[in-house]
Protein backbone atom coordinates (compact mmCIF):
# COMPACT_ATOMS: atom_id res chain seq x y z
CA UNK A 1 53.69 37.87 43.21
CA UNK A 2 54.55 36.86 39.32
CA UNK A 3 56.00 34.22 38.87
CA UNK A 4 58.71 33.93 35.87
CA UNK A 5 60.19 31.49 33.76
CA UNK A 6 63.73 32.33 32.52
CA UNK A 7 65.51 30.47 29.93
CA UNK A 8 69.17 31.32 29.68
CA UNK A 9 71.80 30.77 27.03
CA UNK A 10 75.00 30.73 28.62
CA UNK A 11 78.62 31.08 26.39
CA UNK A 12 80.14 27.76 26.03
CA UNK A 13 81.43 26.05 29.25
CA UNK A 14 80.01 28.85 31.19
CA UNK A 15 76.97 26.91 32.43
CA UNK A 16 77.98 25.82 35.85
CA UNK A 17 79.52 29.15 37.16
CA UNK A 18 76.61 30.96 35.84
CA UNK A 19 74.13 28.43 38.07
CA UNK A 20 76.83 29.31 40.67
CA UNK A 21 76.52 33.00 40.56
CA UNK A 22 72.68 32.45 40.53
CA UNK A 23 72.77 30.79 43.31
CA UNK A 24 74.42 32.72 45.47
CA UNK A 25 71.87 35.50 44.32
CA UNK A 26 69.27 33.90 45.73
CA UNK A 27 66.45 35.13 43.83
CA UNK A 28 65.24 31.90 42.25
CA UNK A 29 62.55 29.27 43.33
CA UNK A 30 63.90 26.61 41.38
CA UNK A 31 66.49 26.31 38.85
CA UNK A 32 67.47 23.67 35.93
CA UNK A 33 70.33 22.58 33.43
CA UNK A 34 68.08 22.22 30.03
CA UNK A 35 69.10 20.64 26.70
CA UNK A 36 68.12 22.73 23.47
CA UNK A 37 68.45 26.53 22.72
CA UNK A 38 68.89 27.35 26.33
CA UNK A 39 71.05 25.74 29.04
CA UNK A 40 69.26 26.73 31.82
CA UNK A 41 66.04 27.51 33.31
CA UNK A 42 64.95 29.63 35.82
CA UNK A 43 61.52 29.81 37.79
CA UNK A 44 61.27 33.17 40.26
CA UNK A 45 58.58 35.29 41.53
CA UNK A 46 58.95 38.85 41.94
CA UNK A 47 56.46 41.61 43.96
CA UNK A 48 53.80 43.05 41.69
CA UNK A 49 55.21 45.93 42.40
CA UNK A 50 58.57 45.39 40.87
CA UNK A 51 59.54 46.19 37.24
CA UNK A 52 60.14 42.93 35.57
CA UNK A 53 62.54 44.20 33.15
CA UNK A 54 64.29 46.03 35.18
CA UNK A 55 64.21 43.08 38.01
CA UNK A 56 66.14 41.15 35.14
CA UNK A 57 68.40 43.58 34.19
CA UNK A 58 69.62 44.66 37.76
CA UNK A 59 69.75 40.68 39.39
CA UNK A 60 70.60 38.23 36.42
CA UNK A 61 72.02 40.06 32.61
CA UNK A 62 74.69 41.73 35.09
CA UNK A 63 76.49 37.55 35.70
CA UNK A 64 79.19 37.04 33.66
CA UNK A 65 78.81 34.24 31.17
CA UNK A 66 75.21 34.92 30.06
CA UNK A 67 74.63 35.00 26.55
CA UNK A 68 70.83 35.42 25.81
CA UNK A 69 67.92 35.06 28.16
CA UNK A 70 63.98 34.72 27.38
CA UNK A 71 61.27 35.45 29.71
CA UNK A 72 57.90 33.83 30.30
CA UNK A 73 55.17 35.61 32.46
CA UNK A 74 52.62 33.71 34.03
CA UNK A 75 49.46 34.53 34.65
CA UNK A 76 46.57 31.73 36.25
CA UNK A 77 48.05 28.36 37.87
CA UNK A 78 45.48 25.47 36.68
């Protein structure tokens, strides 16, 4: 599995109904409201076998209300 951090920038006063729509997706682990450049933040894992890009694309850009998102792959947990 990879896991994934993703940090997204909602529109303005969009930030609740886009944690909504997320989770009713269910396809996070854990997710948090976030001060700074993003509003929220995202932790998932995904099958190796999955496109990560695409993964994004076809489960999270597609909510309404999402203005910019930024990715982190992991790679060892310490």
């Amino acid at each position: 599995m990879n896991c994934l951090f993703v940090q997204i920038r909602c529109r303005p006063g969009t930030a609740y109904s886009v944690a909504t729509q997320i989770v009713l997706r269910e396809i996070h682990s854990e997710l948090y409201s976030t001060s700074g450049d993003y509003d929220l933040l995202m932790k998932l894992y995904i099958p190796n076998e999955k496109d990560i890009g695409m993964f994004i694309n076809d489960n999270l850009l597609n909510i309404e209300g999402i203005e910019r998102t930024y990715t982190t792959q992991t790679f060892k947990v310490f």
